[in-house]
C-alpha atoms as a PDB file:
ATOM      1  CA  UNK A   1     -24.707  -7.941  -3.889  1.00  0.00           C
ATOM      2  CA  UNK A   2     -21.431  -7.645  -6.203  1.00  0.00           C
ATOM      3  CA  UNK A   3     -18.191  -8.919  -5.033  1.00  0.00           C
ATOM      4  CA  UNK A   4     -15.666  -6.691  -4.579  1.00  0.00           C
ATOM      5  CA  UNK A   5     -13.145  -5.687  -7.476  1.00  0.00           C
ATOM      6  CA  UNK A   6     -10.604  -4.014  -5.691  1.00  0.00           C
ATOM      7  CA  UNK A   7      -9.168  -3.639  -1.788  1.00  0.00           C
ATOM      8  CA  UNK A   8      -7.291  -0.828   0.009  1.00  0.00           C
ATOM      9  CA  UNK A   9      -3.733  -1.461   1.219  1.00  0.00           C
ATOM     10  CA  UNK A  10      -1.692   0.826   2.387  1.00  0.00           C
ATOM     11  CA  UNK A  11       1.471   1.247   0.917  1.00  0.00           C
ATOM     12  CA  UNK A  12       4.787   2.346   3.471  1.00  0.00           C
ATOM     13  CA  UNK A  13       8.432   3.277   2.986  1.00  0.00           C
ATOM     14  CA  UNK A  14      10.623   0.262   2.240  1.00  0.00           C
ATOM     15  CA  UNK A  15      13.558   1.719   3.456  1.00  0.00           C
ATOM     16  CA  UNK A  16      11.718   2.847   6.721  1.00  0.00           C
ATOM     17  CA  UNK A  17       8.459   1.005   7.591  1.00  0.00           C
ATOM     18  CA  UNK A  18       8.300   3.024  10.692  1.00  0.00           C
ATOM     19  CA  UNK A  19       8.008   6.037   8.788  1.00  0.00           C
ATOM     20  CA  UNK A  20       4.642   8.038   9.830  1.00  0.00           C
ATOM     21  CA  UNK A  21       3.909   9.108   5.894  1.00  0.00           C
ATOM     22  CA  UNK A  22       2.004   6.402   3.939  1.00  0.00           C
ATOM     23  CA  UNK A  23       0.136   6.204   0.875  1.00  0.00           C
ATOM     24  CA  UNK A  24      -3.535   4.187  -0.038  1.00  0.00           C
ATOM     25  CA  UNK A  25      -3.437   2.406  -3.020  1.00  0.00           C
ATOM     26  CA  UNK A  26      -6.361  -0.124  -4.979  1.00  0.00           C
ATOM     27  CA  UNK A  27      -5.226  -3.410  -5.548  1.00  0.00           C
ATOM     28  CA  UNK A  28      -7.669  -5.741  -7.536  1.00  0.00           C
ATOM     29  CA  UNK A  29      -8.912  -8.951  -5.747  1.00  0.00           C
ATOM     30  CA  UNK A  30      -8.716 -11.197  -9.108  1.00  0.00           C
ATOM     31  CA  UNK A  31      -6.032 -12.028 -11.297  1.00  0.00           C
ATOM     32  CA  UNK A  32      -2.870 -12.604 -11.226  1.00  0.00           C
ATOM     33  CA  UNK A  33      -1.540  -8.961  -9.457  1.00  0.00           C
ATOM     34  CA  UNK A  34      -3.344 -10.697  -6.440  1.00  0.00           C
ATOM     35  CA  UNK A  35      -0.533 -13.042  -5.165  1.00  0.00           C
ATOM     36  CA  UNK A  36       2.365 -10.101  -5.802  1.00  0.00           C
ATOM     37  CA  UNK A  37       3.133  -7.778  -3.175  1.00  0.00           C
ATOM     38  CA  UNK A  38       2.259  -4.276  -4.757  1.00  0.00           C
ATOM     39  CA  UNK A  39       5.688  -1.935  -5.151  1.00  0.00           C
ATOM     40  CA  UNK A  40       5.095   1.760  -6.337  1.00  0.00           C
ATOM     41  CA  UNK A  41       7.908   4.519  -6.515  1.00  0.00           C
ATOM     42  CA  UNK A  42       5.626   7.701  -5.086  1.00  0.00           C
ATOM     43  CA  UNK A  43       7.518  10.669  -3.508  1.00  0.00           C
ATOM     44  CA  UNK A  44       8.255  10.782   0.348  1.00  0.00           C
ATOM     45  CA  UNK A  45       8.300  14.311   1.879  1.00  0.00           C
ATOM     46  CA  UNK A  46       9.883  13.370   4.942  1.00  0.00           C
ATOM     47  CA  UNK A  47      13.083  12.409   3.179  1.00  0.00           C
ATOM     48  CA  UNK A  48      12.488  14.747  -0.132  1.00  0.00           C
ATOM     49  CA  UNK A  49      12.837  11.684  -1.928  1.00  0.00           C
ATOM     50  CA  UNK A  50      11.422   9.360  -4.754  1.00  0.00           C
ATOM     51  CA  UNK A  51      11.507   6.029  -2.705  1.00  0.00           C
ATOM     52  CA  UNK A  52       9.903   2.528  -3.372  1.00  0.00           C
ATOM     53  CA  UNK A  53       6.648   2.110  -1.394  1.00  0.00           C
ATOM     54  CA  UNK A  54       5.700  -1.732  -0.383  1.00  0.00           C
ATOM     55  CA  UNK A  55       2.440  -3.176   0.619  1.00  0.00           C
ATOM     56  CA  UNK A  56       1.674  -3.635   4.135  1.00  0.00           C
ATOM     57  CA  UNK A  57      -1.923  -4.895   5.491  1.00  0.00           C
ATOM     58  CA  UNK A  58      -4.000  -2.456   6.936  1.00  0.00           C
ATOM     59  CA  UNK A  59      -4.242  -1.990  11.264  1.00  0.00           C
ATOM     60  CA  UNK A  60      -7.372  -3.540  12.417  1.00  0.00           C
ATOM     61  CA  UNK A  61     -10.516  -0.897  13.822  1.00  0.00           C
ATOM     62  CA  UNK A  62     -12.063  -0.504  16.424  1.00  0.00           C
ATOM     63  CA  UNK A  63     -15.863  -0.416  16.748  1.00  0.00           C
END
């Protein structure tokens, strides 16, 4: 089977972590994007505001 090419993070306010909006974004698993901490500007409704969005790891499931 193939390795993977790219894993999920999801991506929260930087100004408020706490914040209950998120986004999902790919990140690639080779290269050298791997070892930077992904930073997008996407839109936040909660604060009607273009805002920088960080990486944070995704919450472990349950089975």
């Amino acid at each position: 089977m193939a390795k993977k090419t790219h894993i999920k993070v999801r991506m929260v306010p930087e100004n408020n972590p706490d914040s209950k909006f998120i986004y999902y974004a790919k990140k690639p698993t080779k290269g050298e994007k791997v070892k930077n901490k992904l930073k997008l500007k996407k839109y936040n409704p909660n604060t009607r505001k273009h805002e920088y969005f960080v990486e944070k790891k995704l919450p472990p499931h349950s089975k």
